[in-house]
Protein backbone atom coordinates (compact mmCIF):
# COMPACT_ATOMS: atom_id res chain seq x y z
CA UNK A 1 103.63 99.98 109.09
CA UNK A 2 102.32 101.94 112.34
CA UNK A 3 104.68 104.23 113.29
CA UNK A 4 103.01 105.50 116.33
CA UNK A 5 99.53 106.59 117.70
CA UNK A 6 97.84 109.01 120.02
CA UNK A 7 95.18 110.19 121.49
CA UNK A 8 93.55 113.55 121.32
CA UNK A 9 91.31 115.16 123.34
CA UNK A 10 87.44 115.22 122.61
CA UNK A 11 85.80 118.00 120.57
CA UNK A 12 83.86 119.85 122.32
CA UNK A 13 81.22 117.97 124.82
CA UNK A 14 81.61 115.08 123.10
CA UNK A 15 83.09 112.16 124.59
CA UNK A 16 84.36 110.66 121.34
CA UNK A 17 88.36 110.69 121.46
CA UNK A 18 89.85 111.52 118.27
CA UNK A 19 92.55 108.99 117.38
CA UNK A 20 96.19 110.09 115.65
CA UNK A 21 98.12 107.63 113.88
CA UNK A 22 100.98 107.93 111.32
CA UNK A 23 101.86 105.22 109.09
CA UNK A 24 105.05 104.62 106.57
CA UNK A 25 103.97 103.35 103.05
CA UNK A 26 107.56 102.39 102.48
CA UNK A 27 108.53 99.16 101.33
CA UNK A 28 112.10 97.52 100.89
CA UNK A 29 111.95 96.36 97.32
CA UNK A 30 112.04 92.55 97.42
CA UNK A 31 114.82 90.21 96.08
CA UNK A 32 112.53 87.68 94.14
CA UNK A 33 109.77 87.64 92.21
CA UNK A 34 106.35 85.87 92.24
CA UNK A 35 105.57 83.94 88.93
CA UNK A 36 102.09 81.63 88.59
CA UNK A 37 102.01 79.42 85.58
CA UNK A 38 98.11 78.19 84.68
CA UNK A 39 97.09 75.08 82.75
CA UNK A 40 94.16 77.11 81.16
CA UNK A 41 93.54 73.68 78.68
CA UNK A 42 92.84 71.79 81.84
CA UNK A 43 90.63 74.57 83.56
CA UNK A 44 88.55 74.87 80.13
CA UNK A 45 87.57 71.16 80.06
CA UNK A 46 87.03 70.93 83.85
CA UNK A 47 84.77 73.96 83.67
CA UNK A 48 83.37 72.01 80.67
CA UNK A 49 82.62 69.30 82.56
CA UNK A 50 80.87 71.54 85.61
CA UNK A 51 77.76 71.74 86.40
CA UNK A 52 76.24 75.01 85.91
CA UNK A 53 73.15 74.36 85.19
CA UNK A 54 72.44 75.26 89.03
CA UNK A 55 73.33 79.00 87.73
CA UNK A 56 69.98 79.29 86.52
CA UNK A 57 68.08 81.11 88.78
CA UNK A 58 66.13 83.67 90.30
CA UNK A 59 68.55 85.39 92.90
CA UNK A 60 71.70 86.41 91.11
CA UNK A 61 73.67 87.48 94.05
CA UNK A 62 73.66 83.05 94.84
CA UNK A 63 74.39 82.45 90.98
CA UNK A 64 77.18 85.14 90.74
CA UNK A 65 78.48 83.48 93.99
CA UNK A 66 78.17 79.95 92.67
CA UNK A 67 80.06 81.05 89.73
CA UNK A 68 83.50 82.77 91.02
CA UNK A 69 83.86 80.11 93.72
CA UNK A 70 83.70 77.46 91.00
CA UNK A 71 86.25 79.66 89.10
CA UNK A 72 88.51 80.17 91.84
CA UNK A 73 88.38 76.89 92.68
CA UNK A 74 89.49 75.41 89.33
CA UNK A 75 92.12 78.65 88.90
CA UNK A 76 93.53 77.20 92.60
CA UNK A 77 93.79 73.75 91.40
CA UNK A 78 95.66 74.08 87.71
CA UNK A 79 97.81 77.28 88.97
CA UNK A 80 101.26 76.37 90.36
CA UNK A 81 103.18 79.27 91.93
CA UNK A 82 106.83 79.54 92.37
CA UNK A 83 109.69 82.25 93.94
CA UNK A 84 112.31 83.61 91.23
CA UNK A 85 115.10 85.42 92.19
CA UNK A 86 115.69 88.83 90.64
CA UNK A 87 118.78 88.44 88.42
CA UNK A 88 121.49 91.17 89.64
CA UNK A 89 123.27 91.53 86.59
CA UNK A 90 123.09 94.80 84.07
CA UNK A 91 121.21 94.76 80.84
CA UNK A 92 124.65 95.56 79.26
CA UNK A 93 127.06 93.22 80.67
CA UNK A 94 127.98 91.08 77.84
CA UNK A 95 129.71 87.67 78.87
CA UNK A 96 133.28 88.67 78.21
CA UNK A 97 132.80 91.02 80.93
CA UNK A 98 131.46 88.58 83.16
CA UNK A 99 134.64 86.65 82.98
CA UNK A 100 136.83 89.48 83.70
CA UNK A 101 134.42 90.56 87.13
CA UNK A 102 135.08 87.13 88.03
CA UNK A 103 139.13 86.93 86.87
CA UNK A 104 139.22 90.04 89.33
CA UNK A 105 137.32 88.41 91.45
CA UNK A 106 139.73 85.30 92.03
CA UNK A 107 142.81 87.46 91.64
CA UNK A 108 141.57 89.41 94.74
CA UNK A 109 140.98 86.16 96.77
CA UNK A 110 143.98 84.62 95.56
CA UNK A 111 146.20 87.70 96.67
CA UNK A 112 144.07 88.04 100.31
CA UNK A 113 145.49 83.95 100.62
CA UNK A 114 148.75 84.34 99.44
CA UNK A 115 149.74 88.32 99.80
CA UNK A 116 151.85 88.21 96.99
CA UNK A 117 152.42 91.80 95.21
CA UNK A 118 152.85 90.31 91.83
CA UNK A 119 149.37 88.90 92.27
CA UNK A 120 147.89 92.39 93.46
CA UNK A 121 149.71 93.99 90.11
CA UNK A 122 147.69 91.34 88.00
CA UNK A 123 144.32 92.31 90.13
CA UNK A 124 145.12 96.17 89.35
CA UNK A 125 145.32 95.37 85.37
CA UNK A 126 142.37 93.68 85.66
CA UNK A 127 140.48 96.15 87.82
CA UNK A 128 141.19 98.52 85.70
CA UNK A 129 140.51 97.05 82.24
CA UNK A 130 136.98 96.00 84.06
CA UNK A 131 136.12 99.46 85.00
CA UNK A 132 136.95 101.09 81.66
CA UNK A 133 135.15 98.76 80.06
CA UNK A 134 132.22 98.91 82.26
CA UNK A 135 132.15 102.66 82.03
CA UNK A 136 132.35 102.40 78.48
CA UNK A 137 129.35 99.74 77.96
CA UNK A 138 127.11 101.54 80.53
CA UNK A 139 127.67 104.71 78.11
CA UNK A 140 126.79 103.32 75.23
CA UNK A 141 123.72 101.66 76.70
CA UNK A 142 122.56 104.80 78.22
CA UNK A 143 122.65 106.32 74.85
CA UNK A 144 120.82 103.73 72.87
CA UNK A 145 118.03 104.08 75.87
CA UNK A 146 118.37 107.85 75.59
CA UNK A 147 117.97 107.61 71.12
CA UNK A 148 115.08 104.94 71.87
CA UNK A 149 113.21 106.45 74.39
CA UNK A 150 110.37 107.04 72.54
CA UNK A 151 110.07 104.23 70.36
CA UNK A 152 110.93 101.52 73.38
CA UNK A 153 109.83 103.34 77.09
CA UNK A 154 109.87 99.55 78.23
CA UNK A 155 113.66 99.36 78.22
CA UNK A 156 114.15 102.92 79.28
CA UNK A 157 111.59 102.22 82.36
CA UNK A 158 113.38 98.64 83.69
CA UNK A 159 116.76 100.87 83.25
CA UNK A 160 115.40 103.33 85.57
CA UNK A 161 113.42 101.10 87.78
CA UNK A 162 117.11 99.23 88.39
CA UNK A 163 118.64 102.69 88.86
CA UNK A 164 116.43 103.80 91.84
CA UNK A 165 115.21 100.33 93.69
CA UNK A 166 114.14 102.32 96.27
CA UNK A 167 111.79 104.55 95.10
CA UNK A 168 108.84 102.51 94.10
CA UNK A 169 106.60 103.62 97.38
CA UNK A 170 103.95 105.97 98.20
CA UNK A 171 105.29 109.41 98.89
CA UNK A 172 104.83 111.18 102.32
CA UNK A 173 100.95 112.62 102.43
């Protein structure tokens, strides 16, 4: 993105006008992900069935051309694309934790409806419990990616990659 420009005054006699500009390389990390699925049987036999004989010739700037447009073409054709969204759960969050986020969850609407204390008492157990276990998973996770760094970086990187979202950008120059 173009943050701003200006304009400088000529070196010397010349009457060429130096331009300024400064840019941000910054991008908001997105919430979904692209994901293209190819038929690769189906491009095979339809590049089977091509004619490329006409490849055969002297000027192999025309042949090369010939060639990736025919590829392109059939990669176009037996490629379908589709949008996932990025799950927002944790590595670590096993399912019985899931149902106690969402036990919290409906105790908190339930006692925003209703304002009954008893309710909130029941949302503060369960608050609770779901943050010491939380802590207590994230932990232990950490340290498995901590004794495994070196044997899996893949799990360590995706960790760290969830960590920091926002620092996956070209630094300032």
């Amino acid at each position: 993105m173009v943050i701003g420009t200006q304009t400088l005054s000529p070196i010397g006699s010349s009457d060429h006008m130096p331009v300024l500009s400064s840019i941000q390389l910054n991008s908001k990390p997105s919430k979904y992900t692209k994901q293209s699925f190819a038929n690769y049987k189906m491009m095979v036999e339809e590049l089977i069935d091509a004619n490329l004989e006409i490849l055969i010739s002297d000027d192999v700037e025309a042949s090369w051309l010939i060639l990736k447009n025919t590829l392109l073409e059939s990669l176009a054709k037996h490629t379908s694309v589709t949008w996932k969204k990025k799950p927002k759960n944790l590595l670590f969050l096993a399912p019985k934790i899931k149902k106690l986020c969402n036990r919290k969850k409906k105790l908190w609407e339930k006692f925003v409806k209703q304002k009954i204390t008893t309710v909130y008492e029941k949302y503060k157990i369960a608050r609770n419990l779901l943050r010491k276990k939380t802590r207590k998973l994230s932990v232990n996770y950490e340290e498995h990616l901590a004794k495994n760094v070196k044997k899996i970086p893949k799990l360590f990187w995706k960790h760290n990659s969830l960590r920091e979202p926002g620092r996956h950008s070209v630094p300032d120059l």
